[in-house]
N, C-alpha and C. Protein backbone atom coordinates (compact mmCIF):
# COMPACT_ATOMS: atom_id res chain seq x y z
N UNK A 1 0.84 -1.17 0.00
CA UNK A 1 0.00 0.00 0.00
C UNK A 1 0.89 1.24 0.00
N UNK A 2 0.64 2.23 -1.07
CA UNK A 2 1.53 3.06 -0.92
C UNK A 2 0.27 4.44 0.22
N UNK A 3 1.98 4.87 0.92
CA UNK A 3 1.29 5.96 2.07
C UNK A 3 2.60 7.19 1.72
N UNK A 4 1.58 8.36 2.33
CA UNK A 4 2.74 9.34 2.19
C UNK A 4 2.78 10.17 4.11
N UNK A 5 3.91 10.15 4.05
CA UNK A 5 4.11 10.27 5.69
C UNK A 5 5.49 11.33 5.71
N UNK A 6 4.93 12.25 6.08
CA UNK A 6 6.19 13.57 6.12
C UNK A 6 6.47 13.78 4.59
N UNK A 7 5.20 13.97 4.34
CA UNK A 7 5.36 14.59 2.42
C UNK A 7 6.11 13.62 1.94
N UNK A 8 6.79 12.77 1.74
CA UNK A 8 7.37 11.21 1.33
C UNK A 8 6.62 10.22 1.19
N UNK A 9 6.44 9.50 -0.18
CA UNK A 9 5.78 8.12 -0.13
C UNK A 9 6.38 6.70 0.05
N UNK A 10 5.63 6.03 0.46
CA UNK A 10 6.51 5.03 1.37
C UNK A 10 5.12 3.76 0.86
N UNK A 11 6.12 2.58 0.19
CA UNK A 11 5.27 1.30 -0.09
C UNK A 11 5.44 0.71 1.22
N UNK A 12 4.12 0.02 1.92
CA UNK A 12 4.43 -0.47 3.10
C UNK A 12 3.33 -1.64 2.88
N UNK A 13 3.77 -2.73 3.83
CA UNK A 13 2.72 -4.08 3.69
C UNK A 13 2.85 -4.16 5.13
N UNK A 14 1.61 -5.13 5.43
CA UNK A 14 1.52 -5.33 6.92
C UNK A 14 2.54 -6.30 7.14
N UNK A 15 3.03 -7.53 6.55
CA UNK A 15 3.99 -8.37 5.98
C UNK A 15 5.48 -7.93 6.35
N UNK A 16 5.47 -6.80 5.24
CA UNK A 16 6.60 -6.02 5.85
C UNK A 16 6.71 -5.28 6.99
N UNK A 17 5.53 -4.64 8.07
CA UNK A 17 5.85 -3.86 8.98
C UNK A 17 6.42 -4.54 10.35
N UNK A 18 5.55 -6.10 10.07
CA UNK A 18 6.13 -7.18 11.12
C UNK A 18 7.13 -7.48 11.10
N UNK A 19 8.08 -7.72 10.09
CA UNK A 19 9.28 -8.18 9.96
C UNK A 19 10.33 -7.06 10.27
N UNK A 20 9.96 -5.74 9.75
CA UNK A 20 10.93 -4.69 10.85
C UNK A 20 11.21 -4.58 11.94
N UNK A 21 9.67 -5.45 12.44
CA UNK A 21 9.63 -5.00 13.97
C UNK A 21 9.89 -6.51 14.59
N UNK A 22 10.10 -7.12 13.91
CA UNK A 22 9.98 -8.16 14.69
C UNK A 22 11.42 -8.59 15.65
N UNK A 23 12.26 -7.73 15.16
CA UNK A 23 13.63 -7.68 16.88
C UNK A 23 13.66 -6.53 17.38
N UNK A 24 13.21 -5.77 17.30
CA UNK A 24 12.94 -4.65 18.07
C UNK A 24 12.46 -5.20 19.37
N UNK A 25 12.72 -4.16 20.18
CA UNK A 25 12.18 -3.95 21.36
C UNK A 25 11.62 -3.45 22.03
N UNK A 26 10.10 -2.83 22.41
CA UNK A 26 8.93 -2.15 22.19
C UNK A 26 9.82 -0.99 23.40
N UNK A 27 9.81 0.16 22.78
CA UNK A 27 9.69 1.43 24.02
C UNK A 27 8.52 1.33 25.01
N UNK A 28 8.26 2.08 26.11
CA UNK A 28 7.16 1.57 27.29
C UNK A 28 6.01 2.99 26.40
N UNK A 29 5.10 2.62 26.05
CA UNK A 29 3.99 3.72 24.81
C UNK A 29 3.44 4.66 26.28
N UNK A 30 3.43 6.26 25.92
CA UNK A 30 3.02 6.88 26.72
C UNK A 30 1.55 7.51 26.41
N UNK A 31 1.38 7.35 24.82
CA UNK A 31 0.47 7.93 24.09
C UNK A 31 -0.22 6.96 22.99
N UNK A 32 -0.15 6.67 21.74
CA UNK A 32 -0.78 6.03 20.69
C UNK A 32 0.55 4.91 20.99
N UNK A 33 -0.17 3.86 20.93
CA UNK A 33 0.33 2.15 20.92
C UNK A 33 -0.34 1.75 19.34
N UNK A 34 0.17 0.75 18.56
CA UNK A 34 -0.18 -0.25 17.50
C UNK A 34 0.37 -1.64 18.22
N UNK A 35 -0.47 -2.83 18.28
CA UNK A 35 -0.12 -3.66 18.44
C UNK A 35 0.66 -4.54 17.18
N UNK A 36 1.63 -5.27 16.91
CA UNK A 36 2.22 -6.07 16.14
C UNK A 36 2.50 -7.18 16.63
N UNK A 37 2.33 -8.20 16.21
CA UNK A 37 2.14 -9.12 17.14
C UNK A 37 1.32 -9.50 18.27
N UNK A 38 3.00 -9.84 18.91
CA UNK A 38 2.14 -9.92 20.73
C UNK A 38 2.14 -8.85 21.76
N UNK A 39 3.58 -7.63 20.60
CA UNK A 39 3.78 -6.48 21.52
C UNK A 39 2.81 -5.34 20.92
N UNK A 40 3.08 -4.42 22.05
CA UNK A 40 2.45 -3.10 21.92
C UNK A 40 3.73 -1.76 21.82
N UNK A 41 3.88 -1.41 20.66
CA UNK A 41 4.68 -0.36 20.14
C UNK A 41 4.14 1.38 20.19
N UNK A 42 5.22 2.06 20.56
CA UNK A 42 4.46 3.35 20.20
C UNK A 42 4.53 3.26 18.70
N UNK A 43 3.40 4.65 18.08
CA UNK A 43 3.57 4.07 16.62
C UNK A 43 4.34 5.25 16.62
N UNK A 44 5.03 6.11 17.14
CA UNK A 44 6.41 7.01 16.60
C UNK A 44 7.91 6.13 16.62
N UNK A 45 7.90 5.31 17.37
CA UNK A 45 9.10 4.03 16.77
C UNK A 45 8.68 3.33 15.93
N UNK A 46 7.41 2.73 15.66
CA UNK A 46 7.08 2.11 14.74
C UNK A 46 8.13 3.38 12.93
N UNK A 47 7.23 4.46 13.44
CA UNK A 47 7.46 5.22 12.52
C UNK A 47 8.86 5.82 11.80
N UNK A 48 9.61 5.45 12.76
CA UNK A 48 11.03 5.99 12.78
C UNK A 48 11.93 4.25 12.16
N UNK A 49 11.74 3.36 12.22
CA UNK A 49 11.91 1.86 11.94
C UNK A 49 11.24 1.48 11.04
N UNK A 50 10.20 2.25 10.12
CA UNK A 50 9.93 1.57 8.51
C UNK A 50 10.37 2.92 7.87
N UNK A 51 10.48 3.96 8.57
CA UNK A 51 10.62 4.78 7.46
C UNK A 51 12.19 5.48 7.09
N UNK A 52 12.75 5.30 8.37
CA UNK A 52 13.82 5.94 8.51
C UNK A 52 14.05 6.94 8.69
N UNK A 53 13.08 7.93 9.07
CA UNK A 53 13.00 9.43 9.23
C UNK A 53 13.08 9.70 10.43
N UNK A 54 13.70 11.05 10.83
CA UNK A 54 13.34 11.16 12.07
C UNK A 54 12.16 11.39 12.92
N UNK A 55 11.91 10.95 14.05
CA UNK A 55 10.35 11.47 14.35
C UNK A 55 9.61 12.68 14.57
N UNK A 56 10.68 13.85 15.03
CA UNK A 56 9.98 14.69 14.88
C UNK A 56 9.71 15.80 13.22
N UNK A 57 9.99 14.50 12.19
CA UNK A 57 9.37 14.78 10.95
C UNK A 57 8.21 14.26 10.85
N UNK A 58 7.65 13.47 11.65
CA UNK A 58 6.01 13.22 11.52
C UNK A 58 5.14 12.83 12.24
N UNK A 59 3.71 13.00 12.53
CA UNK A 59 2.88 13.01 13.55
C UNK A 59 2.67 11.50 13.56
N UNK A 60 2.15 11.57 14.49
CA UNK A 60 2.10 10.12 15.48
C UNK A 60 0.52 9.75 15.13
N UNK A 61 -0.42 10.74 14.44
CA UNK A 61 -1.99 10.81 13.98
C UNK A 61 -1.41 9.98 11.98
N UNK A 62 0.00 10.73 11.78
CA UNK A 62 0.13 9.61 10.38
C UNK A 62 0.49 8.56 10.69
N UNK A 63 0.79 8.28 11.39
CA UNK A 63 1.58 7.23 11.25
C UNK A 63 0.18 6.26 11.93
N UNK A 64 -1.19 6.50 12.68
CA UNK A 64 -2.07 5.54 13.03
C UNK A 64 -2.86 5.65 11.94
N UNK A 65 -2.85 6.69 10.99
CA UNK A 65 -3.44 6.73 9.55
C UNK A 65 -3.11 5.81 8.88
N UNK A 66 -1.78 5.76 8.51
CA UNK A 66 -1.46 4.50 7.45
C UNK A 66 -1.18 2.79 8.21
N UNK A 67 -1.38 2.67 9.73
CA UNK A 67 -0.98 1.41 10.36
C UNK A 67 -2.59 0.76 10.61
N UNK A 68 -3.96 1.62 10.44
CA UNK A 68 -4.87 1.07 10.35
C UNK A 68 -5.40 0.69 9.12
N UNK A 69 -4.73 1.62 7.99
CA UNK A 69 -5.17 1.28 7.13
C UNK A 69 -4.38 -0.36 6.36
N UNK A 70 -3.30 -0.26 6.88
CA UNK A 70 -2.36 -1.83 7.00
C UNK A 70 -3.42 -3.01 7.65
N UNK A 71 -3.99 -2.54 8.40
CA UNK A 71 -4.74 -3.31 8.99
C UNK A 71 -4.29 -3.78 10.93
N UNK A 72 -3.87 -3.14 11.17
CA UNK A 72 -3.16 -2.70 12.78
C UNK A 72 -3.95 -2.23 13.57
N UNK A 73 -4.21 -2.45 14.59
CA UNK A 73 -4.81 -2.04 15.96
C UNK A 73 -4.10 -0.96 16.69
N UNK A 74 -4.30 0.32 16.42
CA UNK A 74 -4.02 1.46 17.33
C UNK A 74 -4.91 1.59 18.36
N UNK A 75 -4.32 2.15 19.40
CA UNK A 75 -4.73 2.52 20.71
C UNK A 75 -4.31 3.34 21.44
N UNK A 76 -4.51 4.16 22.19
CA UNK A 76 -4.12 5.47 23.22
C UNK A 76 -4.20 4.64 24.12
N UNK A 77 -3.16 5.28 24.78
CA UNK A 77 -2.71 4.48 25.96
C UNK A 77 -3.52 5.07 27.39
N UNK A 78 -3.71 4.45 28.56
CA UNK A 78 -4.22 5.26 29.47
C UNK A 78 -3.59 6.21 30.01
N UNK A 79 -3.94 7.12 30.38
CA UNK A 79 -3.49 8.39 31.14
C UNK A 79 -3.80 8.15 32.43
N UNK A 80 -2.42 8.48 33.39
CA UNK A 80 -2.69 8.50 34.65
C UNK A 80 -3.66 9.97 35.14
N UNK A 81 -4.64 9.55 36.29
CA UNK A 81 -5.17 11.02 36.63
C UNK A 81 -4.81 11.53 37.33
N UNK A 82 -4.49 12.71 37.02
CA UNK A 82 -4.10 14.29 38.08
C UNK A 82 -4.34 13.99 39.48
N UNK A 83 -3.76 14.47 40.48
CA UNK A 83 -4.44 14.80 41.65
C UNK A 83 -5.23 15.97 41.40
N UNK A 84 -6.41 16.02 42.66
CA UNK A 84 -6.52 17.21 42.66
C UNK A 84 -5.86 18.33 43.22
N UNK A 85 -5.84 19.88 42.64
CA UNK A 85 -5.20 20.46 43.43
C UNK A 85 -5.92 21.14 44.87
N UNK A 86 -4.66 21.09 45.73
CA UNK A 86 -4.95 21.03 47.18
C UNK A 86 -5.47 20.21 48.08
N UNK A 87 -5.63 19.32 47.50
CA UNK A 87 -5.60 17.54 48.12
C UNK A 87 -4.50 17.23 48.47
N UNK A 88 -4.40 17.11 49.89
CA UNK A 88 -2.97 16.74 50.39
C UNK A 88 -3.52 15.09 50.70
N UNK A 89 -2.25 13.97 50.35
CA UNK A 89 -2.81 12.78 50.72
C UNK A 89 -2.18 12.19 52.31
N UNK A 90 -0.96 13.28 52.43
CA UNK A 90 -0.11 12.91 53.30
C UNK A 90 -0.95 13.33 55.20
N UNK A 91 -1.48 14.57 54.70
CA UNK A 91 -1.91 14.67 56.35
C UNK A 91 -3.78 14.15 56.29
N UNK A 92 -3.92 13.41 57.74
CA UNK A 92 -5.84 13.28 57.88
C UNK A 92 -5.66 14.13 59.00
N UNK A 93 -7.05 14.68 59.18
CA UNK A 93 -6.91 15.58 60.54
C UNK A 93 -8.17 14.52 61.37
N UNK A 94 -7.72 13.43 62.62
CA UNK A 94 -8.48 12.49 62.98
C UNK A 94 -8.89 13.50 64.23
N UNK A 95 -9.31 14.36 64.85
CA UNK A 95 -10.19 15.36 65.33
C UNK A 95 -11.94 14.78 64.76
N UNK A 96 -12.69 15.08 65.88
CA UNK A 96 -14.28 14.43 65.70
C UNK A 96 -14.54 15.95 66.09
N UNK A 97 -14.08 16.97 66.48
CA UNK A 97 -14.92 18.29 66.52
C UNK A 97 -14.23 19.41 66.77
């Protein structure tokens, strides 16, 4: 399937995206994951390992553009939640009045 990713076109197969990745070693995904396999990849290494570009030549929204259209399972990863602010967790005030 040809894709164009950082104004560059790039023939890519799902065939081929496994076999790039397949000794790699998944970074820990903080944001958009593609699964390959059995692992879960960010798809900006994905992106930087078929294409050869650097990553901050292209968004991490192309690169789940052309890995679904491969036929790949993207996913956002969970986000931890905020505290609130001025929630202290460290002091209780055990006082009844």
């Amino acid at each position: 399937m040809r894709c164009v990713i950082a104004r560059y076109p790039f023939d890519l197969s799902k065939a081929g995206v496994e076999m790039s990745m397949e000794n790699i070693r998944p970074e820990p995904v903080t944001r958009e994951g593609v699964v390959i396999g059995e692992r879960v990849y960010p798809v900006k290494q994905v992106g930087v390992v078929i294409t050869g570009q650097d990553p901050r030549d292209f968004t991490a929204a192309e690169m789940v553009r052309a890995l679904v259209r491969l036929g790949f399972t993207c996913r956002t990863a969970p986000q931890r939640p905020s505290p609130m602010p001025g929630l202290s967790y460290g002091s209780v005030d055990r006082s009844l009045g």
